[in-house]
C-alpha atoms as a PDB file:
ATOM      1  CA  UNK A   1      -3.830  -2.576 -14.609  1.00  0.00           C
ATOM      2  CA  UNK A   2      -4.399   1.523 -13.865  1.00  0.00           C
ATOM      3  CA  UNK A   3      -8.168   2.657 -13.831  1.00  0.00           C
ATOM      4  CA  UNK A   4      -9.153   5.845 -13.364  1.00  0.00           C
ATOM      5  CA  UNK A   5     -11.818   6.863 -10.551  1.00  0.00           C
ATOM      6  CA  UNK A   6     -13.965  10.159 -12.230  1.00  0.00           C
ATOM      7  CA  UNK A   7     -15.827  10.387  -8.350  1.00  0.00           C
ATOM      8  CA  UNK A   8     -13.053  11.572  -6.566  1.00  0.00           C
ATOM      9  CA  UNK A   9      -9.773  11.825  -8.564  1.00  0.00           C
ATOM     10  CA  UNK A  10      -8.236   8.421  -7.585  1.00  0.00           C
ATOM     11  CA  UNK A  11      -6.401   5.867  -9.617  1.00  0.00           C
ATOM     12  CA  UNK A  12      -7.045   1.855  -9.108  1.00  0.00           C
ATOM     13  CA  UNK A  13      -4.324  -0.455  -9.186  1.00  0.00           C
ATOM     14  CA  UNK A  14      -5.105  -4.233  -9.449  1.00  0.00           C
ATOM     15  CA  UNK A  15      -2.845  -6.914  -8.082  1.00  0.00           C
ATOM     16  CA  UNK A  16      -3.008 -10.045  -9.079  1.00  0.00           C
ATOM     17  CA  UNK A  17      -0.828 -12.971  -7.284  1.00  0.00           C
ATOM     18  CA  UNK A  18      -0.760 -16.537  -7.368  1.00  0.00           C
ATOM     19  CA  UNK A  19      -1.871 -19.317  -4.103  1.00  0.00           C
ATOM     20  CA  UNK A  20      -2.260 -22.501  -4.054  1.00  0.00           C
ATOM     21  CA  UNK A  21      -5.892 -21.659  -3.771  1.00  0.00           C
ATOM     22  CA  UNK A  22      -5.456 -20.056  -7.021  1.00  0.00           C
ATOM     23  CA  UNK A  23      -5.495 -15.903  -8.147  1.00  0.00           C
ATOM     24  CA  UNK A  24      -6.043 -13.447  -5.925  1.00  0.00           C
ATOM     25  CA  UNK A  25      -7.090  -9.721  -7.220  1.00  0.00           C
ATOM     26  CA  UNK A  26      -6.751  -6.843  -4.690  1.00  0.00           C
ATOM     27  CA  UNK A  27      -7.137  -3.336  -5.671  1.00  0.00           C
ATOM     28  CA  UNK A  28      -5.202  -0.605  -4.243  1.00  0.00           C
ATOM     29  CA  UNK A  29      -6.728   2.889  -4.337  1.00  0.00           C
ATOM     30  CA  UNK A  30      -3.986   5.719  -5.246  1.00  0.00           C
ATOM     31  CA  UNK A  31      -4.178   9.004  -4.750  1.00  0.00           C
ATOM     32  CA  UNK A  32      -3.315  10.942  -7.823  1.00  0.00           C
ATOM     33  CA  UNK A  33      -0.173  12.845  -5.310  1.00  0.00           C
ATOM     34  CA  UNK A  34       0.536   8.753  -5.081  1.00  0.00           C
ATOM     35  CA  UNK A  35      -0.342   8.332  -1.623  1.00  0.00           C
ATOM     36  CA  UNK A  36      -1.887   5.135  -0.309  1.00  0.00           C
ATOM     37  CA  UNK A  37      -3.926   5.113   2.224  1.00  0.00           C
ATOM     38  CA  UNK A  38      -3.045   2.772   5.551  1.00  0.00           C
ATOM     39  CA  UNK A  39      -5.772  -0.088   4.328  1.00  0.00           C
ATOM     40  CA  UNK A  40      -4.128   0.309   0.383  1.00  0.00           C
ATOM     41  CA  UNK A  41      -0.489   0.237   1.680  1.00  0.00           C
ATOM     42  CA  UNK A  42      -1.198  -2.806   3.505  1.00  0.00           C
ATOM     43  CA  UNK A  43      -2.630  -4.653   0.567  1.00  0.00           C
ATOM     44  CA  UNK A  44      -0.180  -3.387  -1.646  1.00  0.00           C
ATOM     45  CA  UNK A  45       2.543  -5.062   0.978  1.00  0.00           C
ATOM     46  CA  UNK A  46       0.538  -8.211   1.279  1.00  0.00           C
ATOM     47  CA  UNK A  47       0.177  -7.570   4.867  1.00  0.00           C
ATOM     48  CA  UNK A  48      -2.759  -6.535   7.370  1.00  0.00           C
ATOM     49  CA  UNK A  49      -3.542  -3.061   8.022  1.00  0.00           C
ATOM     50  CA  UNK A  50      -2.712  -3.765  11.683  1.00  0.00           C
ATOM     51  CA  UNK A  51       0.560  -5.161  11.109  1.00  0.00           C
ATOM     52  CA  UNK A  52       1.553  -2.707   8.886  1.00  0.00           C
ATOM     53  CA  UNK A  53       0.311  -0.330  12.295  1.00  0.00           C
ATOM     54  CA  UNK A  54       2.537  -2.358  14.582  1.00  0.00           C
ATOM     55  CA  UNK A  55       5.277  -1.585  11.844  1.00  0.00           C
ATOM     56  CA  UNK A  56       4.936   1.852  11.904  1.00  0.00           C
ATOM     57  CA  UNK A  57       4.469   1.843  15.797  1.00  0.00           C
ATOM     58  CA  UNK A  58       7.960   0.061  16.238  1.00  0.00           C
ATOM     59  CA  UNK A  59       9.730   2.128  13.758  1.00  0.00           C
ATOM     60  CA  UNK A  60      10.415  -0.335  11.416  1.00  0.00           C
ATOM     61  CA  UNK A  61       7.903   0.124   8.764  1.00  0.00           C
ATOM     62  CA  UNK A  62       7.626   1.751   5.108  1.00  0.00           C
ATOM     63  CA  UNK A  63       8.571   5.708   5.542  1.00  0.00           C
ATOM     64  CA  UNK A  64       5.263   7.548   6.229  1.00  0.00           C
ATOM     65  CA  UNK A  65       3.839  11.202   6.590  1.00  0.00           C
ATOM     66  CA  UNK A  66       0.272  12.166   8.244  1.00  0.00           C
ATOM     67  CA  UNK A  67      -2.624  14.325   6.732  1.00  0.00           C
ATOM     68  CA  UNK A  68      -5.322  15.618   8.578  1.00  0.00           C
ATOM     69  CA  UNK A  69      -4.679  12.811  11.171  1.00  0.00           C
ATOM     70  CA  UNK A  70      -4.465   9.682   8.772  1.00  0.00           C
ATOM     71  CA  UNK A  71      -1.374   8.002   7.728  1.00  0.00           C
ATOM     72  CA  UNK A  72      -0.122   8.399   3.825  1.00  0.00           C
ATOM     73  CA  UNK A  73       2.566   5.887   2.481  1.00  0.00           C
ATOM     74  CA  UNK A  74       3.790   6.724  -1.399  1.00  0.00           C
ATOM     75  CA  UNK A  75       4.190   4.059  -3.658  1.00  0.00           C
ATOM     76  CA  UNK A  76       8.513   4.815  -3.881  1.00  0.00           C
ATOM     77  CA  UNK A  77       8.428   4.545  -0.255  1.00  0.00           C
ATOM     78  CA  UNK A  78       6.700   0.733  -0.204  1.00  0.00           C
ATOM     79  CA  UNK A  79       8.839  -0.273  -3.431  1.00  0.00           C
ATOM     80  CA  UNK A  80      11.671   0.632  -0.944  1.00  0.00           C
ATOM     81  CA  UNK A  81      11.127  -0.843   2.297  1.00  0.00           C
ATOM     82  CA  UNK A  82      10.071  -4.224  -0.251  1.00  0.00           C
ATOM     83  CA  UNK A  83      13.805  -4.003  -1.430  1.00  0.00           C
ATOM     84  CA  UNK A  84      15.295  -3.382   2.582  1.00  0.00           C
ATOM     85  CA  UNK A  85      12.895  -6.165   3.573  1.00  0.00           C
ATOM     86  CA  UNK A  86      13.998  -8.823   0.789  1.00  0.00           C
ATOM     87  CA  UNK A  87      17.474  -7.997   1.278  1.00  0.00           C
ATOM     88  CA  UNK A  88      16.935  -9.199   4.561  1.00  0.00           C
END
């Protein structure tokens, strides 16, 4: 499911996935240039924030570019690196 965010131009993506503790909803906040921010690629991976850090650190992460000092991951890039990783 897309929503669209009137405050500040941003589009809402909700992803739902089954546990054995039952559904779990996350919602990933996309810029409308479809950048994710570090905290939205993460949860978009299914990973932590700080893993998805130690990723980047090691140079083995999801392709990346910085603005204004914060990290930016597009949504082609993540589909990607899902593909390289499940190839695996």
């Amino acid at each position: 499911m897309i929503a669209a965010d009137s405050k500040d131009w941003s589009f809402s993506l909700l992803l739902e996935s089954c546990t054995e503790h039952g559904v779990v909803r996350d919602i990933v906040r996309v810029t409308p240039t479809g950048r994710l921010s570090l905290s939205s690629a993460a949860t978009y991976l299914g990973l932590r924030p700080k893993t998805l850090r130690n990723y980047n650190y090691r140079g083995i992460g999801p392709r990346s570019s910085k603005v204004g000092g914060r990290r930016f991951y597009h949504i082609a890039d993540l589909d990607a690196f899902i593909g390289r990783v499940s190839a695996i």
